[in-house]
Protein backbone atom coordinates (compact mmCIF):
# COMPACT_ATOMS: atom_id res chain seq x y z
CA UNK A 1 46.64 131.96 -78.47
CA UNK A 2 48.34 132.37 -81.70
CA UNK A 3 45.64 133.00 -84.31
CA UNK A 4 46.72 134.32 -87.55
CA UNK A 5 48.18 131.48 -88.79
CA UNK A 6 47.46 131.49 -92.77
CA UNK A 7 48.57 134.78 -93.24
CA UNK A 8 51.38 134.04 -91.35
CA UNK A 9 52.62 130.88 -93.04
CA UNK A 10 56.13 131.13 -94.27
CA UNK A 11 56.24 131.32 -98.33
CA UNK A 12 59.88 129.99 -98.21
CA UNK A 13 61.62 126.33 -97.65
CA UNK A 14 62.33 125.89 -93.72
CA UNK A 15 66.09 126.19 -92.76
CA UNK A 16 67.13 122.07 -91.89
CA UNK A 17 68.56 122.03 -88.47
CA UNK A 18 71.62 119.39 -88.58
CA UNK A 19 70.96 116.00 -87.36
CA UNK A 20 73.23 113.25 -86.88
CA UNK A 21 73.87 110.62 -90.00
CA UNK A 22 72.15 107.45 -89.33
CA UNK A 23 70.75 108.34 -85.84
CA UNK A 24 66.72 107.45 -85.94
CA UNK A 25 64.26 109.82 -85.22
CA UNK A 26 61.77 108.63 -83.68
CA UNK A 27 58.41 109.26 -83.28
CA UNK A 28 55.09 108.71 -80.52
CA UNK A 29 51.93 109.41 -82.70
CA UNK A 30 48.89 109.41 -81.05
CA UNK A 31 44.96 109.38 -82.53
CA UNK A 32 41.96 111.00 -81.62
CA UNK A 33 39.15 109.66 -80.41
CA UNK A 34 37.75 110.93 -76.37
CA UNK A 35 37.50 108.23 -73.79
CA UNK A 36 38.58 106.03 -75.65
CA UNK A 37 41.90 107.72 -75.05
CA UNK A 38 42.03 105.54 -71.89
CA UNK A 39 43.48 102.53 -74.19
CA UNK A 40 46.39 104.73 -75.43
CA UNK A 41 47.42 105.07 -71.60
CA UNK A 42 46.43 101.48 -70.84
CA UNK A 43 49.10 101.11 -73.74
CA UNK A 44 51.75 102.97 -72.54
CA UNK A 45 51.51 102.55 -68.58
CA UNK A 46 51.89 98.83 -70.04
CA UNK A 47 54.92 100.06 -72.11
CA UNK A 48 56.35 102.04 -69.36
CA UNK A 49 56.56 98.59 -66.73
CA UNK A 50 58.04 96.39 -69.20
CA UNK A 51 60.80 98.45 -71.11
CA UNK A 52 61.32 101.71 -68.52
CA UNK A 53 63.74 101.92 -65.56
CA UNK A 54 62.33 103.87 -62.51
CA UNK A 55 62.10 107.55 -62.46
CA UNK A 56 62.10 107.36 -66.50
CA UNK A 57 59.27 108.84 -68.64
CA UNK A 58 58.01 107.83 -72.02
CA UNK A 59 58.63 111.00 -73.59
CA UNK A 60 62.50 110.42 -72.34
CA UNK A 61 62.50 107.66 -75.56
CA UNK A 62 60.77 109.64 -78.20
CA UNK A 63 62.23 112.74 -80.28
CA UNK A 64 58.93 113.87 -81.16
CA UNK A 65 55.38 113.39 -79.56
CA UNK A 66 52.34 113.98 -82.62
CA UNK A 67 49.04 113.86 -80.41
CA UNK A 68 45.42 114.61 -81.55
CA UNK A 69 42.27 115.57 -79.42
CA UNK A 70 42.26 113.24 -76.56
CA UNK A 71 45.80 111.94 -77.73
CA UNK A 72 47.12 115.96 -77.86
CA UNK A 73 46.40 115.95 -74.27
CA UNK A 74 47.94 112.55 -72.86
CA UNK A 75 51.05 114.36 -75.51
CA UNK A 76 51.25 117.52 -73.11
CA UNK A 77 51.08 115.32 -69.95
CA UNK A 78 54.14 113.32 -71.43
CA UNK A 79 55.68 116.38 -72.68
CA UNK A 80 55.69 117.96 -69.60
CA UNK A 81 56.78 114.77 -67.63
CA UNK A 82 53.48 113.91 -66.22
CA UNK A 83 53.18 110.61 -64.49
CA UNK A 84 51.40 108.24 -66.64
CA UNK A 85 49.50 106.76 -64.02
CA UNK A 86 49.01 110.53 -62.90
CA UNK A 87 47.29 110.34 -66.22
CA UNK A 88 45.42 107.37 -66.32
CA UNK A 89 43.56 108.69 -63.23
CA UNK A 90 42.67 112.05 -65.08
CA UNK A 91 40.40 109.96 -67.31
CA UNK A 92 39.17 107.12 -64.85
CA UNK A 93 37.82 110.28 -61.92
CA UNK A 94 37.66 112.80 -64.35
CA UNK A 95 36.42 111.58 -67.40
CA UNK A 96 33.75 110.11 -65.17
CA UNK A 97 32.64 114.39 -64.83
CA UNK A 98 33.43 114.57 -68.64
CA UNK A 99 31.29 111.57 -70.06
CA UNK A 100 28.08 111.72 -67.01
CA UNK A 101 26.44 108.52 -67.94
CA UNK A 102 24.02 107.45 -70.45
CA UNK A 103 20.28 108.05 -69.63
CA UNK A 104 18.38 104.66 -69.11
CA UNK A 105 15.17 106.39 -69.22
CA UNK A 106 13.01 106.21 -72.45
CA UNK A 107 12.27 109.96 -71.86
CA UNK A 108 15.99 110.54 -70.78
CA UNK A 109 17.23 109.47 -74.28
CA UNK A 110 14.75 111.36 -76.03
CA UNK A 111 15.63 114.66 -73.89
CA UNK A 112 19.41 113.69 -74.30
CA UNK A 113 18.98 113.32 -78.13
CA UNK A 114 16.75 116.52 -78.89
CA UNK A 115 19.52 118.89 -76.91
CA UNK A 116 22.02 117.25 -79.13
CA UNK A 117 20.93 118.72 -81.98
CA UNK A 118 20.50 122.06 -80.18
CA UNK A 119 23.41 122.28 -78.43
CA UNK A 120 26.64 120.50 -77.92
CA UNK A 121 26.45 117.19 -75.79
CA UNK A 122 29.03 117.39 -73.08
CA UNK A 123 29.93 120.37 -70.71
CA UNK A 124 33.24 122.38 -71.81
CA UNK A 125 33.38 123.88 -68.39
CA UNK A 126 33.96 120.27 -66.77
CA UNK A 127 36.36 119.83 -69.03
CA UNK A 128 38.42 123.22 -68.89
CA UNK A 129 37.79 122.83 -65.10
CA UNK A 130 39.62 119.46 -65.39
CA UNK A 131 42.71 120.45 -68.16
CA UNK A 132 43.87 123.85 -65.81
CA UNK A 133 43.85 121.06 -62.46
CA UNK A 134 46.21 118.98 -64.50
CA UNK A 135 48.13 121.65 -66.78
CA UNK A 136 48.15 124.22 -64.13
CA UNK A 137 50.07 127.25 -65.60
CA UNK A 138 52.22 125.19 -67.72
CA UNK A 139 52.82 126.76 -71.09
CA UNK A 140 53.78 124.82 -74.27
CA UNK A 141 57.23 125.80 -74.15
CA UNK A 142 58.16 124.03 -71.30
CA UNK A 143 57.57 120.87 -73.21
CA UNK A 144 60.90 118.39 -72.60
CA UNK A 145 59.96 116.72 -75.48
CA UNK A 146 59.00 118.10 -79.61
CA UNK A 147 55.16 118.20 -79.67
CA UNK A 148 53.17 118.35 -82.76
CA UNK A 149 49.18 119.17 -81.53
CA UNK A 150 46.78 119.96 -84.68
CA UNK A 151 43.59 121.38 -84.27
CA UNK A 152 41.76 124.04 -86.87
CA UNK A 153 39.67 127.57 -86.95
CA UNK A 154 36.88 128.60 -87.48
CA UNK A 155 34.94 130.97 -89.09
CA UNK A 156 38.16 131.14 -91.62
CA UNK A 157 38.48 127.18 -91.87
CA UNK A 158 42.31 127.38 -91.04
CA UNK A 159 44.62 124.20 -90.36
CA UNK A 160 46.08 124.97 -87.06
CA UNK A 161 49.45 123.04 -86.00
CA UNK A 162 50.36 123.82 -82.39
CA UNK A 163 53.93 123.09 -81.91
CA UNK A 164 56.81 123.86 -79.26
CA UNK A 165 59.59 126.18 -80.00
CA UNK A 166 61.81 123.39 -81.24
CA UNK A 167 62.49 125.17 -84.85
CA UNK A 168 63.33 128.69 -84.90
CA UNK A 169 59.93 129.28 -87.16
CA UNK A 170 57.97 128.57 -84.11
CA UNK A 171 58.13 131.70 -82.67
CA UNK A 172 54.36 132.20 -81.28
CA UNK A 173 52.85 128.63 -79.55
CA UNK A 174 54.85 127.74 -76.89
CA UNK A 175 54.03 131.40 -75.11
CA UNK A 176 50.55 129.47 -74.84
CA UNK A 177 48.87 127.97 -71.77
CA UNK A 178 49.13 124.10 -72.32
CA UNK A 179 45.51 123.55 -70.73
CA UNK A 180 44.17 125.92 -73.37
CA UNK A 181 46.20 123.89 -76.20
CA UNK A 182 44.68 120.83 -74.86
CA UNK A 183 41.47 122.09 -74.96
CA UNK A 184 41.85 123.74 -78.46
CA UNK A 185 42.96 120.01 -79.89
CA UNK A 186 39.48 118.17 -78.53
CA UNK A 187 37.02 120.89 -78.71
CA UNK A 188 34.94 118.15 -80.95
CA UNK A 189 31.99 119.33 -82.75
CA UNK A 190 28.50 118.35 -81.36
CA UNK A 191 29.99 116.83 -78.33
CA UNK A 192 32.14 119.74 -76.76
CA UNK A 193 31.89 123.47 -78.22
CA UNK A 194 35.59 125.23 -79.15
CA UNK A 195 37.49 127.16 -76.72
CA UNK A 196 37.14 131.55 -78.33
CA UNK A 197 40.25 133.91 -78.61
CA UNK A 198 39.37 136.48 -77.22
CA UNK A 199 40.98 139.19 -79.23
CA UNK A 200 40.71 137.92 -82.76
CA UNK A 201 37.05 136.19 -81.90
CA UNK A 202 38.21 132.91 -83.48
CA UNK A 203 36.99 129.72 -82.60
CA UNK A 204 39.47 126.90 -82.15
CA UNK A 205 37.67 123.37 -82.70
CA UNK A 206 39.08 119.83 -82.51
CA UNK A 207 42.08 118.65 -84.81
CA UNK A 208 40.12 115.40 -85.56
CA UNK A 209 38.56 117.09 -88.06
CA UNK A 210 40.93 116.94 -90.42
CA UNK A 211 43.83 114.73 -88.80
CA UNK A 212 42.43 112.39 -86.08
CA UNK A 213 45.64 110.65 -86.82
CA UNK A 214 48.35 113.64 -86.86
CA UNK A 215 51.18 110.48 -88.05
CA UNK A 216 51.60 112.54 -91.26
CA UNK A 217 51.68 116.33 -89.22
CA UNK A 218 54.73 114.85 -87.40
CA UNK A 219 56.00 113.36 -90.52
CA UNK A 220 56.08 116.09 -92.09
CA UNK A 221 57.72 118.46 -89.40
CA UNK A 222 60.39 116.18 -88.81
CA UNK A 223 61.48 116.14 -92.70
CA UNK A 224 60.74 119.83 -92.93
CA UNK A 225 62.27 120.52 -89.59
CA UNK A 226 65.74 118.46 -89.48
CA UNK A 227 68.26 117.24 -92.44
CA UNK A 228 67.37 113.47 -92.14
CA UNK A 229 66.20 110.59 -94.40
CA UNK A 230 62.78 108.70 -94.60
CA UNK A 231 65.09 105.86 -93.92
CA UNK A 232 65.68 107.57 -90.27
CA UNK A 233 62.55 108.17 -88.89
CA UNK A 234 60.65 105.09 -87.09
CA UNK A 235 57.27 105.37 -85.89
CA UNK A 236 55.37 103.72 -82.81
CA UNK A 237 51.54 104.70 -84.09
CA UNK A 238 48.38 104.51 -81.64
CA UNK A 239 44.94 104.21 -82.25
CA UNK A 240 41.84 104.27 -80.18
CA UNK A 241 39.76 101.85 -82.44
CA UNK A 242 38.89 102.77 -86.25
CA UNK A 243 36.28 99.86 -87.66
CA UNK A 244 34.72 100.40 -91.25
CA UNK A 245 32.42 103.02 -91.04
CA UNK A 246 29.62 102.51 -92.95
CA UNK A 247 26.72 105.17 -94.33
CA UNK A 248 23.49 103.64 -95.85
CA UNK A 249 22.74 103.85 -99.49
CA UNK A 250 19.42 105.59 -98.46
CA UNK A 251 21.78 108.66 -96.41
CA UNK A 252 23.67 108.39 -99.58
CA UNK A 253 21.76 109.37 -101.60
CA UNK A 254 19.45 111.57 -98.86
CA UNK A 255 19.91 115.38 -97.90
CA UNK A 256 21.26 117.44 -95.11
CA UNK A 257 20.04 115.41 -92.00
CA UNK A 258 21.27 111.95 -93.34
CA UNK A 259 24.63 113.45 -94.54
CA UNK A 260 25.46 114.67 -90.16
CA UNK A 261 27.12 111.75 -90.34
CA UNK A 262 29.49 112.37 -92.67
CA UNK A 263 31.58 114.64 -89.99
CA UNK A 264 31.95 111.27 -88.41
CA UNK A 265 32.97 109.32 -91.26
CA UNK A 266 35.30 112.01 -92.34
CA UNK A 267 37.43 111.50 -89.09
CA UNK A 268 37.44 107.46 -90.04
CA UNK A 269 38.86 108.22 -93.67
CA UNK A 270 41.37 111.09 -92.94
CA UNK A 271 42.97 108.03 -90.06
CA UNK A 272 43.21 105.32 -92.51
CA UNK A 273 44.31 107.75 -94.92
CA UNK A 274 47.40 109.09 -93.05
CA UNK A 275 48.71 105.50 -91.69
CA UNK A 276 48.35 104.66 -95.63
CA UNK A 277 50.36 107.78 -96.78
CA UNK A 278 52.86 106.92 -93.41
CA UNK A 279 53.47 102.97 -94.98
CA UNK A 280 54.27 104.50 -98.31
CA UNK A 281 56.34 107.30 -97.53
CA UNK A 282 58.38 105.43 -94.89
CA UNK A 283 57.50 101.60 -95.67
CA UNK A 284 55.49 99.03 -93.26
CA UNK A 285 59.01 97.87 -91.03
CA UNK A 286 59.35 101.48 -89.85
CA UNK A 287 55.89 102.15 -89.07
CA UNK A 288 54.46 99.95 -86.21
CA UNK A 289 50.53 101.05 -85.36
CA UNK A 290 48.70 99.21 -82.35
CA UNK A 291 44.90 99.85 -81.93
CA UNK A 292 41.83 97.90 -80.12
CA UNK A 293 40.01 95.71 -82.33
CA UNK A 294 36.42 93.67 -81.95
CA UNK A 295 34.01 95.33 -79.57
CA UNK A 296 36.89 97.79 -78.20
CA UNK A 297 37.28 99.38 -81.17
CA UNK A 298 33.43 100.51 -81.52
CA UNK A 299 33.12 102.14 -78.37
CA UNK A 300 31.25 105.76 -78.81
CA UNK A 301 33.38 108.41 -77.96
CA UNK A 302 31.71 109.26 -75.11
CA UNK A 303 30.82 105.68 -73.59
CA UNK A 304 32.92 106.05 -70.52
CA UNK A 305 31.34 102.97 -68.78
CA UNK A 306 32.42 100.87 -71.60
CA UNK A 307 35.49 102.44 -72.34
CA UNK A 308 36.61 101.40 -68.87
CA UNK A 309 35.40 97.79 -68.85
CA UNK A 310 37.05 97.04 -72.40
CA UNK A 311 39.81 99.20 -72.80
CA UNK A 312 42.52 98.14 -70.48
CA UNK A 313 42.30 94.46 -71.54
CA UNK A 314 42.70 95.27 -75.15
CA UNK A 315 45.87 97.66 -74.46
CA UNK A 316 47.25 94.85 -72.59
CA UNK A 317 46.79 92.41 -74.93
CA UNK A 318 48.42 95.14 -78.17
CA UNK A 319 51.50 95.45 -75.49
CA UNK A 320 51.47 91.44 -75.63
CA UNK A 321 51.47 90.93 -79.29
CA UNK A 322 53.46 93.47 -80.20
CA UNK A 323 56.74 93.61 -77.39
CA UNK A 324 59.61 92.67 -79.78
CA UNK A 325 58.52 95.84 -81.92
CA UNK A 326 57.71 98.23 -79.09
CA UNK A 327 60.76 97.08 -77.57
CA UNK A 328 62.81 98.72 -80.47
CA UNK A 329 61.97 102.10 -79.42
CA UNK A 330 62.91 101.70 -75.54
CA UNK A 331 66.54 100.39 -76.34
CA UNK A 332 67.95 103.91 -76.19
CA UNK A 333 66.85 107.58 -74.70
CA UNK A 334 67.08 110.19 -76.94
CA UNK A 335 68.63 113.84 -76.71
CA UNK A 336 67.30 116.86 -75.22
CA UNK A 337 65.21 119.17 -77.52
CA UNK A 338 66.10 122.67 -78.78
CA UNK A 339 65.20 125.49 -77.07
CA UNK A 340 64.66 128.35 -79.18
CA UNK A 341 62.70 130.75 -77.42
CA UNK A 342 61.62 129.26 -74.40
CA UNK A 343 64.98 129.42 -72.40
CA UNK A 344 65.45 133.17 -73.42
CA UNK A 345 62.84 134.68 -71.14
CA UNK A 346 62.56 132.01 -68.14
């Protein structure tokens, strides 16, 4: 994995790659947010009946695929032409390994909560076990469609944006294992520990730190990647439930155990905040964002139980509400993807 990515950032403008005049780009963003993942493929195995014909993919109708933590994972299953039902069952059997239950047990809760702060909640290994059964050896580069994956280092606090080989500046990611990409993306802090390079020692952690909604990461790559307009690019935007979050006056105002919390309510702010900068840049009619709402959208992000009992009502009724505008972005396929690397050596 590619890890010398600030000083290797290019000091110069990016070289445009044509586009045509007045042909949309669009673009499949999709949030953050663990289990609750399962509504974004609720959403789009709902998309996929209504507007697909057989043996077509989602990722056949989208010129670029943004994807976050859980959503950077169902955006290298598209990517690489997984079956979204293929996908839906990854997080119904194993997201069930994942997210073990909730104890009932007053002692259970209290043992569950003290190894919390000790240690990170949920077992990596279940979850690495899991990606490399779905991913097997795929790498990035075999991607079909533009994928746009943010995550971030540590110790050096680096911005990390994973993307295929669809610019001729992305020379390093796509030689990368996509179930190590996957895992780089949701490596969330206190629930899952990151996933260490071995050479360099850095630790990749999970891109909802500082773009749970990566809208703006694939905003910005398209303009900086391709001669086009704001006026070209349209947006289908999906979230996995963001209600207000809301920190006491007394952690306010209290010290470093009250303000844990903030991590949390950092990942809230930095969603809202892209979707607003998204509106403005590109304006409300070329931005259409579905999410749960009510008791869906306040599901932990661990709570498979509930996840599954709410989730696939609420993407159902998002898919109801809002077919004229998804319909938009199924009326034509778009074109294959460049190549730059990928094609050379395979």
């Amino acid at each position: 994995m590619f890890t010398a990515r600030r000083e290797n950032s290019s000091q110069s403008r990016r070289v445009k790659q044509p586009w045509p005049k007045g042909k949309a780009f669009k673009i499949l963003s999709l949030d953050g947010g663990g289990i609750r993942g399962y509504y974004t493929v609720e959403f789009l195995r709902h998309c996929e009946k209504r507007f697909l014909k057989p043996n077509e993919n989602i990722a056949d109708y989208f010129d670029l695929i943004a994807g976050t933590s859980t959503g950077g994972l169902i955006a290298l299953g598209l990517g690489n032409n997984i079956p979204i039902d293929q996908i839906k069952k990854f997080y119904e059997d194993d997201g069930r390994v994942i997210f073990p239950p909730y104890p009932r047990s007053l002692l259970g809760k209290i043992r569950q909560t003290f190894n919390h702060f000790l240690k990170p909640k949920l077992s990596a290994d279940k979850l690495e076990a899991s990606l490399k059964e779905i991913f097997g050896l795929k790498l990035l580069g075999q991607s079909q469609t533009r994928l746009v994956i943010p995550s971030c280092l540590m110790p050096t606090t680096e911005i990390v944006v994973f993307k295929t080989d669809h610019h001729a500046d992305y020379k390093n990611d796509w030689k990368t294992e996509a179930w190590k990409i996957a895992r780089a993306t949701s490596a969330a802090p206190t629930y899952l520990s990151g996933i260490e390079e071995d050479e360099s020692g850095k630790v990749f952690v999970d891109g909802g730190i500082w773009a749970n909604n990566p809208i703006m990461a694939a905003v910005i790559d398209a303009l900086t990647s391709y001669d086009i307009s704001v006026e070209q690019i349209h947006i289908l935007s999906i979230g996995t439930g963001n209600p207000p979050y809301r920190l006491s006056k007394k952690a306010v105002f209290g010290g470093l155990f009250s303000w844990r919390e903030v991590i949390k309510a950092s990942m809230f702010l930095s969603t809202d905040n892209a979707l607003a900068q998204a509106i403005l840049l590109l304006g409300p009619e070329q931005v259409l964002r579905v999410e749960p709402a009510g008791k869906a959208a306040d599901i932990e992000l661990d709570d498979y139980d509930t996840a599954m009992i709410l989730l696939p009502d609420a993407a159902r009724n998002a898919a109801d509400l809002n077919e004229n505008g998804i319909s938009q972005f199924f009326q034509v396929p778009v074109s294959r993807r460049e190549f730059h690397y990928f094609n050379l050596v395979t």
